[in-house]
Protein backbone atom coordinates (compact mmCIF):
# COMPACT_ATOMS: atom_id res chain seq x y z
CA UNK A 1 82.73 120.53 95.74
CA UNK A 2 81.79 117.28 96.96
CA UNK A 3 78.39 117.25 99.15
CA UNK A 4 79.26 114.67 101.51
CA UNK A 5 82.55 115.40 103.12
CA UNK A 6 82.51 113.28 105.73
CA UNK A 7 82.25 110.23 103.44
CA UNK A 8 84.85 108.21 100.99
CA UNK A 9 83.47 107.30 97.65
CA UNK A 10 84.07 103.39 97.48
CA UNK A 11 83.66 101.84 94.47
CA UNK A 12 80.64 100.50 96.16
CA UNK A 13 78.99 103.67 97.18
CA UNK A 14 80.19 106.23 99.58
CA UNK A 15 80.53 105.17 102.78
CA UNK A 16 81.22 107.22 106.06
CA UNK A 17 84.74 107.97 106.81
CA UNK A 18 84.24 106.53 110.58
CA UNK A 19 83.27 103.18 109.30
CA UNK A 20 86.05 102.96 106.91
CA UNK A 21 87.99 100.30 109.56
CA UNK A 22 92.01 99.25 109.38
CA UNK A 23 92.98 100.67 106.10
CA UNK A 24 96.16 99.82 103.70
CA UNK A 25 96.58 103.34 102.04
CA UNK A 26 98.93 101.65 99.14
CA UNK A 27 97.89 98.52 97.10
CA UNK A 28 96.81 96.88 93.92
CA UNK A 29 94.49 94.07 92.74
CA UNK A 30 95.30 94.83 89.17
CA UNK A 31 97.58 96.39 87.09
CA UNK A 32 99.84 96.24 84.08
CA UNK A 33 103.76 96.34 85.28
CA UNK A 34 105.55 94.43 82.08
CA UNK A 35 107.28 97.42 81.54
CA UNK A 36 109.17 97.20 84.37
CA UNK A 37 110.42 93.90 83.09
CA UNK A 38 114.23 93.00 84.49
CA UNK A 39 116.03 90.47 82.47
CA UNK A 40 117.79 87.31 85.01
CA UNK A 41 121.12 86.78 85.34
CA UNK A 42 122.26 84.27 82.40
CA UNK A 43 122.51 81.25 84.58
CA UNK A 44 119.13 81.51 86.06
CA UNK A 45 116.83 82.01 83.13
CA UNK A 46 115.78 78.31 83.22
CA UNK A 47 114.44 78.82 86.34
CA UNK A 48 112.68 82.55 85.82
CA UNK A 49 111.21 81.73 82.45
CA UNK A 50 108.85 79.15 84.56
CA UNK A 51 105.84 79.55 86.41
CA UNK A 52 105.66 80.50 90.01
CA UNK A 53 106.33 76.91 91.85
CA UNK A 54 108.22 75.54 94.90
CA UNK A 55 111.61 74.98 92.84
CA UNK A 56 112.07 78.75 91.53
CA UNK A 57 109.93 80.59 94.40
CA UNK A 58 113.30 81.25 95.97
CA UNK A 59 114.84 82.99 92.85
CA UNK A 60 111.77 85.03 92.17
CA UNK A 61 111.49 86.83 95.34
CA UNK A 62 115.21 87.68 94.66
CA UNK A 63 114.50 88.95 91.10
CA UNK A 64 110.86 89.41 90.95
CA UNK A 65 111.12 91.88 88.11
CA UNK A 66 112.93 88.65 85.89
CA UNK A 67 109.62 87.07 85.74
CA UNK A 68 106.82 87.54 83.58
CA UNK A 69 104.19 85.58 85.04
CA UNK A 70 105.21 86.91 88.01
CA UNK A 71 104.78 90.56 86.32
CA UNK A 72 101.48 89.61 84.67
CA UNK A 73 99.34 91.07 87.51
CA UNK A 74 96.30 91.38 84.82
CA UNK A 75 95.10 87.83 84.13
CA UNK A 76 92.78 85.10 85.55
CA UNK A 77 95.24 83.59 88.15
CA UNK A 78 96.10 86.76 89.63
CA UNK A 79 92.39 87.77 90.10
CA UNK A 80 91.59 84.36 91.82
CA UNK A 81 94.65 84.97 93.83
CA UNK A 82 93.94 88.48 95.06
CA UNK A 83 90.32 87.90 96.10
CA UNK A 84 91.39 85.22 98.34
CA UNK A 85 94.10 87.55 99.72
CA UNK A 86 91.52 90.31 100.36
CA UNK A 87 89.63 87.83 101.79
CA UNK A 88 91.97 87.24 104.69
CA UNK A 89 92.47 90.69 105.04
CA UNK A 90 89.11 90.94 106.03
CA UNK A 91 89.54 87.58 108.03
CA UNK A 92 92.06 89.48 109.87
CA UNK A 93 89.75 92.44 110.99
CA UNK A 94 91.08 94.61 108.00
CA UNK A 95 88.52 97.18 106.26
CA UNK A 96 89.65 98.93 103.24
CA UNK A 97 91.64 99.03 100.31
CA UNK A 98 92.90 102.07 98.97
CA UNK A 99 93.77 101.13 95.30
CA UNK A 100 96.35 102.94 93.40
CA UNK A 101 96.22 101.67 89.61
CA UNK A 102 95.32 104.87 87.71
CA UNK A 103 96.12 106.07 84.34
CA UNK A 104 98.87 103.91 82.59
CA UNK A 105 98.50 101.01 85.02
CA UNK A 106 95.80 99.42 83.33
CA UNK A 107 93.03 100.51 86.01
CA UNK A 108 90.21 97.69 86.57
CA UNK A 109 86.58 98.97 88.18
CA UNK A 110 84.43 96.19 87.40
CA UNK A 111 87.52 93.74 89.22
CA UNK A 112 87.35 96.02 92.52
CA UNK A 113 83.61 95.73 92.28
CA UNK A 114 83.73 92.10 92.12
CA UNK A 115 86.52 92.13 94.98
CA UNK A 116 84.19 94.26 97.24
CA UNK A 117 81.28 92.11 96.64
CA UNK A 118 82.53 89.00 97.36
CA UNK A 119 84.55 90.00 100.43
CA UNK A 120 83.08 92.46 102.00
CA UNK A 121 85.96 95.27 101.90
CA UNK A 122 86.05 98.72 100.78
CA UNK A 123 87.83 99.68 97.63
CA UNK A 124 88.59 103.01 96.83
CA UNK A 125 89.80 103.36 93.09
CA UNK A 126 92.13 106.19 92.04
CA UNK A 127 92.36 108.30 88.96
CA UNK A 128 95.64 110.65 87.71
CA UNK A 129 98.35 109.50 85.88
CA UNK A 130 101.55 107.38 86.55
CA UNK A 131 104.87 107.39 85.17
CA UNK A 132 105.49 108.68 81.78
CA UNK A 133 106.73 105.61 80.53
CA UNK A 134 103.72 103.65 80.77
CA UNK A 135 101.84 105.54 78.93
CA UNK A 136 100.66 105.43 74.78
CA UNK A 137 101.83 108.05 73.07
CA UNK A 138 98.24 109.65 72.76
CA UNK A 139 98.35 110.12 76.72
CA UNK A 140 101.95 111.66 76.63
CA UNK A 141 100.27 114.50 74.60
CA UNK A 142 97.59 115.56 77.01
CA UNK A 143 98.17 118.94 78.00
CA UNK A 144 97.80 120.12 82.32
CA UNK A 145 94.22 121.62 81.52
CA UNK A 146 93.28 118.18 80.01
CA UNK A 147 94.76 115.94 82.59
CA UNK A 148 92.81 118.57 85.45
CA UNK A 149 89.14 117.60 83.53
CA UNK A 150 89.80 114.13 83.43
CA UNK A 151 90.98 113.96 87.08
CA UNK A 152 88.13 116.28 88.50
CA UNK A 153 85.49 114.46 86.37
CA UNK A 154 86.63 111.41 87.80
CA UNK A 155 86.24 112.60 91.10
CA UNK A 156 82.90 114.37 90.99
CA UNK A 157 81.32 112.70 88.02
CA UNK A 158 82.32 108.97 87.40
CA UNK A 159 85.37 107.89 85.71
CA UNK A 160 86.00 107.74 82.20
CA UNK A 161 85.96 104.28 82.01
CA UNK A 162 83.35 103.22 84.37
CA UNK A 163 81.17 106.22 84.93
CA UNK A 164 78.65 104.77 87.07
CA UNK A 165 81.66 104.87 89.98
CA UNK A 166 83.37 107.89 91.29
CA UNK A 167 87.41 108.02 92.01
CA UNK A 168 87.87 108.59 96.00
CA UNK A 169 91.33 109.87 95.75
CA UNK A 170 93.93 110.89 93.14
CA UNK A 171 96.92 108.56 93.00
CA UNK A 172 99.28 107.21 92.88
CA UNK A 173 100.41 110.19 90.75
CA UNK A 174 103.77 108.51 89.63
CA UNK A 175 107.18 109.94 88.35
CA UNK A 176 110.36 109.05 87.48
CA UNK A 177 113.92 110.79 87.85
CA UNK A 178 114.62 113.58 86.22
CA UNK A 179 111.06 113.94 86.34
CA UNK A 180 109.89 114.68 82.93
CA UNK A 181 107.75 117.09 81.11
CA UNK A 182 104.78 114.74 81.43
CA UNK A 183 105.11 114.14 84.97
CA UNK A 184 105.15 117.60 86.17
CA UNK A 185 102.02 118.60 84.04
CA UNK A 186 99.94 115.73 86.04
CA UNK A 187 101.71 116.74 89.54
CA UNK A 188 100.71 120.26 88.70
CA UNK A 189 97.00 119.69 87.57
CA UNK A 190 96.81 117.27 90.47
CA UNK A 191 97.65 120.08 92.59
CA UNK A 192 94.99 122.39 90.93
CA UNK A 193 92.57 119.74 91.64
CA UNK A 194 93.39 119.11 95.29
CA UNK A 195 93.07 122.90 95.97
CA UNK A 196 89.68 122.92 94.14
CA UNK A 197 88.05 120.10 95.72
CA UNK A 198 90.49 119.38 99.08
CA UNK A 199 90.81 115.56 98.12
CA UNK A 200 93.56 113.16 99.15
CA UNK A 201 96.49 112.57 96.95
CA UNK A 202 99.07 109.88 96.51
CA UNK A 203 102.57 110.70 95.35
CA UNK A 204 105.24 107.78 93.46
CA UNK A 205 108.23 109.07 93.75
CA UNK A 206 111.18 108.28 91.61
CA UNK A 207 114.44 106.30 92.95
CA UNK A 208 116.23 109.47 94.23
CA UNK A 209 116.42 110.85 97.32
CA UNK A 210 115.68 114.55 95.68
CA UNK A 211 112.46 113.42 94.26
CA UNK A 212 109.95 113.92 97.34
CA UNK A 213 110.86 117.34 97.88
CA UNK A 214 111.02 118.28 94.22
CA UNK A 215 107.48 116.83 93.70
CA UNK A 216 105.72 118.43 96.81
CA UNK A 217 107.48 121.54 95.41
CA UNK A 218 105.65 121.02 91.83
CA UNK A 219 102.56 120.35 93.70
CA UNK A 220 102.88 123.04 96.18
CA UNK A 221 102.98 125.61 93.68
CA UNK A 222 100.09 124.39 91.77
CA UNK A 223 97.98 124.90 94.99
CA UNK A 224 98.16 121.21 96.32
CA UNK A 225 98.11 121.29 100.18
CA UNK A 226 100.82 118.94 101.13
CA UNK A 227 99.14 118.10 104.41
CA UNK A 228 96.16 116.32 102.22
CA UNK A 229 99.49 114.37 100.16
CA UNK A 230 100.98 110.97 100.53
CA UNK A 231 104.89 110.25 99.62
CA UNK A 232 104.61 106.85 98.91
CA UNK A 233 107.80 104.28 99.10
CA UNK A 234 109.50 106.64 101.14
CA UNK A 235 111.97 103.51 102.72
CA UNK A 236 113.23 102.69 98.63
CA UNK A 237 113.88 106.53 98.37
CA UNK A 238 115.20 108.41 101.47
CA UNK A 239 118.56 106.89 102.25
CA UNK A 240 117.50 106.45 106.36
CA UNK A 241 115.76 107.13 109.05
CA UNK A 242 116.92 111.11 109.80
CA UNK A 243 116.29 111.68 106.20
CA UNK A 244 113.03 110.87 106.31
CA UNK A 245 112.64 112.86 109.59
CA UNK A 246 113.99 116.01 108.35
CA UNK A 247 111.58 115.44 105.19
CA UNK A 248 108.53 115.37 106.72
CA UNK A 249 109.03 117.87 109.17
CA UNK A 250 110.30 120.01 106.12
CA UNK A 251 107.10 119.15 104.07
CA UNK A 252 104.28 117.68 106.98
CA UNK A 253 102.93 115.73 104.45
CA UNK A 254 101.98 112.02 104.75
CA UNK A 255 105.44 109.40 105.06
CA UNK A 256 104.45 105.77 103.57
CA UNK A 257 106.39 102.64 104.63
CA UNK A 258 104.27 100.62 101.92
CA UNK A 259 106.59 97.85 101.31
CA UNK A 260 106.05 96.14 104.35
CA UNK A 261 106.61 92.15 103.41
CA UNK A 262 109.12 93.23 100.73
CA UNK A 263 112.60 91.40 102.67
CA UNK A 264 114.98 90.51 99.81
CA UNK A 265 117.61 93.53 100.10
CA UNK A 266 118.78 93.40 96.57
CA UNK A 267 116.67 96.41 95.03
CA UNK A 268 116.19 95.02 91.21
CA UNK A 269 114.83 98.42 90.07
CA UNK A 270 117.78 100.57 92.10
CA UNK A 271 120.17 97.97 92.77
CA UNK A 272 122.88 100.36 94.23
CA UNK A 273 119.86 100.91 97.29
CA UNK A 274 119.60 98.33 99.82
CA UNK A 275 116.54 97.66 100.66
CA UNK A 276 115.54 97.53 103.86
CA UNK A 277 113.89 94.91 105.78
CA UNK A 278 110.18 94.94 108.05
CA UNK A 279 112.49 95.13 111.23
CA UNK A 280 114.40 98.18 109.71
CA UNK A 281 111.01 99.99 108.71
CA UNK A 282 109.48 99.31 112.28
CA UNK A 283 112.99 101.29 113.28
CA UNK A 284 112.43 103.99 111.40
CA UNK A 285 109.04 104.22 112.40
CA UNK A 286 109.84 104.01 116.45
CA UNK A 287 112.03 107.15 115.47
CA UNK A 288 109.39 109.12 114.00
CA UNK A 289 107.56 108.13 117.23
CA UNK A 290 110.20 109.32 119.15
CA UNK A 291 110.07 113.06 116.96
CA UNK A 292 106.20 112.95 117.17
CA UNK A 293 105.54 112.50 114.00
CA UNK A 294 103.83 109.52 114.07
CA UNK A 295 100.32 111.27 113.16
CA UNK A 296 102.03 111.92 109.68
CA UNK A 297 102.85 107.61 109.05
CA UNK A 298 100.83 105.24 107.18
CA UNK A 299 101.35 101.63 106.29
CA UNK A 300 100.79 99.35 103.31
CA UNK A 301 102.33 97.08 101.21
CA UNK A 302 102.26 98.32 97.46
CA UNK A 303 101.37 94.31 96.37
CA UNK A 304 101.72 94.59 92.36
CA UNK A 305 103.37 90.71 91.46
CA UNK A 306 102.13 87.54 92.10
CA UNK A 307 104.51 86.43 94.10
CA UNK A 308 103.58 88.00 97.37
CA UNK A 309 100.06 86.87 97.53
CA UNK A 310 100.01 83.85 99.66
CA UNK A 311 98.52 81.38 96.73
CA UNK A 312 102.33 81.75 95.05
CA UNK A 313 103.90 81.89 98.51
CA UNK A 314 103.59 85.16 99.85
CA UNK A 315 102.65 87.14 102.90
CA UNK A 316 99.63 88.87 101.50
CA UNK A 317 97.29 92.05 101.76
CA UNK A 318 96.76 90.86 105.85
CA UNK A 319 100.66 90.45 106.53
CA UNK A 320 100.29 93.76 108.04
CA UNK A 321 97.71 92.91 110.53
CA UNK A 322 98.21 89.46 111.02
CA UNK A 323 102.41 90.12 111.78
CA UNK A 324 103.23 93.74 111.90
CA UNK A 325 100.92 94.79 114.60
CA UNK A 326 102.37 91.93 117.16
CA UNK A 327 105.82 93.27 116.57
CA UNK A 328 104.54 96.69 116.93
CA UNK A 329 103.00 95.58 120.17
CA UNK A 330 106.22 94.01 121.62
CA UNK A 331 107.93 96.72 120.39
CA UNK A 332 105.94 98.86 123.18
CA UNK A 333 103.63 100.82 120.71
CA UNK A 334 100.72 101.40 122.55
CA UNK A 335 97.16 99.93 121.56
CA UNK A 336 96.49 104.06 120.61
CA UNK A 337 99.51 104.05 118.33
CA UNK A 338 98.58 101.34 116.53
CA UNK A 339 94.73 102.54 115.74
CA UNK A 340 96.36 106.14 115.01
CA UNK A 341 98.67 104.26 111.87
CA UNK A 342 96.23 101.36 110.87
CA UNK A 343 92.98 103.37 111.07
CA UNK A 344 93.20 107.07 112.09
CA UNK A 345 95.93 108.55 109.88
CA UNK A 346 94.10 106.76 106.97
CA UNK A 347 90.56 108.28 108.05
CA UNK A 348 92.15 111.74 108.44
CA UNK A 349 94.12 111.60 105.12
CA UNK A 350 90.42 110.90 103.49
CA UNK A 351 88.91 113.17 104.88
CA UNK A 352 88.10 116.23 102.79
CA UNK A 353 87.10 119.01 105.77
CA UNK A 354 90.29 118.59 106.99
């Protein structure tokens, strides 16, 4: 059991959960997504073969998956980008970063380290295991018991790659539909974890609406408490508003709008979902207000291509702060509202006594 529960590990140093600030529960500052790779339509290869630059910008927020550069989330420019992103985050009044590239997304300490330093915002790395398609085929073998020592070393120990720093959360545990037989072994040892050592957990569900409920299920019965678990990209999976309501009243875990920013409607990796816009997730959230749920909501923006970080054009890791939280305001959310979903859903989602 951790000693210090009313602390985060950081990739800093723990740090108490109180001075944790305006936290985006969902992002990345590095990661591997070429899998995920889209190809264009025919007549528009010229122009997504190319660079990010003022004459295809248009086209790649409509296809961002058509793009490689814009994929390549790993190399030199992105870094430069994303620490001048963070950077206005903190500009903006934000705090910390919870960062969700684990196992199979190509997870970078030293990077968050450098991020931190140069910034001044928290980053809290995560450890588990994402979708089974990511990974090598050495890491499709690994049985529950071996994915629960990895995850709970990580945690208590250091991780396996950088063990001077410690994992603050596990996430985001990813799967895909039908989940497979990889996928439930590392949403059942996450499960076995979270009962052992009450940490926070961060669920990727796959593109159906069945998914959420079938994972919290897997984890449920593992010994995860679903009040300690996040379902992440819950407005690219649950078909509206009342669905989500009826899911986390069914489940009282954690709801995630995380793709705040994200306004193109066409849904490259689902395109028979529309996706919905920031004024349609600020809906859906008003609704959960109006059903009291809004204790169970967090925010983020899930940034994982180049193209939304404002050096190639984007809105960035602040967009949140900087434009959500005015419409929230003159959408009549009170100054208490908006702490309780920026800062302390985030700080109670962390914390391990609760």
């Amino acid at each position: 059991m951790t000693q210090h529960l009313d602390k985060v590990e950081k990739v800093l140093g723990s740090k108490p959960l109180s001075e944790i600030g305006i936290t985006l529960t969902h992002e990345h500052v590095h990661l591997d997504f070429n899998e995920f790779y889209v190809p264009p339509p025919t007549n528009l290869q010229s122009f997504l073969d190319n660079k990010i630059n003022l004459k295809n910008v248009g086209y790649i927020k409509q296809y961002p998956y058509s793009n490689k550069y814009n994929l390549t989330f790993n190399d030199v420019d992105s870094a430069q980008a994303v620490i001048e992103d963070v950077k206005l985050f903190r500009t903006f009044g934000g705090g910390t970063i919870v960062e969700n590239s684990n196992h199979g997304l190509n997870r970078n300490i030293p990077l968050m380290i450098k991020i931190s330093e140069k910034t001044g915002v928290n980053i809290i790395a995560g450890t588990g295991y994402y979708v089974a398609n990511v990974q090598n085929a050495s890491t499709l073998k690994t049985t529950e018991e071996e994915m629960y020592n990895v995850m709970h070393t990580e945690l208590q120990k250091g991780c396996i790659d950088y063990p001077e720093i410690k994992a603050g959360f596990i996430g985001e545990v990813g799967s895909s539909w039908p989940i497979t037989d990889f996928e439930k072994r590392a949403i059942r040892a996450t499960g076995q974890v979270q009962e052992q050592l009450h940490c926070s957990v961060s669920f990727h569900p796959g593109r159906n609406k069945a998914a959420p409920s079938e994972i919290i299920r897997l984890y449920q019965e593992a010994g995860g408490n679903a009040r300690k678990a996040i379902m992440s990209h819950v407005e690219r999976t649950l078909p509206d508003a009342e669905a989500i309501i009826e899911f986390v009243k069914a489940v009282a875990c954690y709801c995630q709008f995380d793709l705040f920013g994200t306004e193109c409607s066409f849904y490259q990796l689902n395109p028979m979902f529309d996706m919905p816009s920031d004024a349609q997730r600020i809906k859906y959230i008003a609704r959960l207000k109006e059903e009291k749920q809004l204790h169970r909501v967090l925010l983020s923006h899930d940034i994982h291509t180049k193209h939304r970080l404002t050096t190639f054009g984007g809105h960035g890791y602040s967009h949140i702060v900087s434009n959500i939280v005015p419409i929230l305001k003159n959408k009549h959310f009170t100054t208490e509202e908006i702490e309780l979903l920026t800062v302390e859903n985030p700080r109670t989602w962390l914390n391990q006594r609760l």
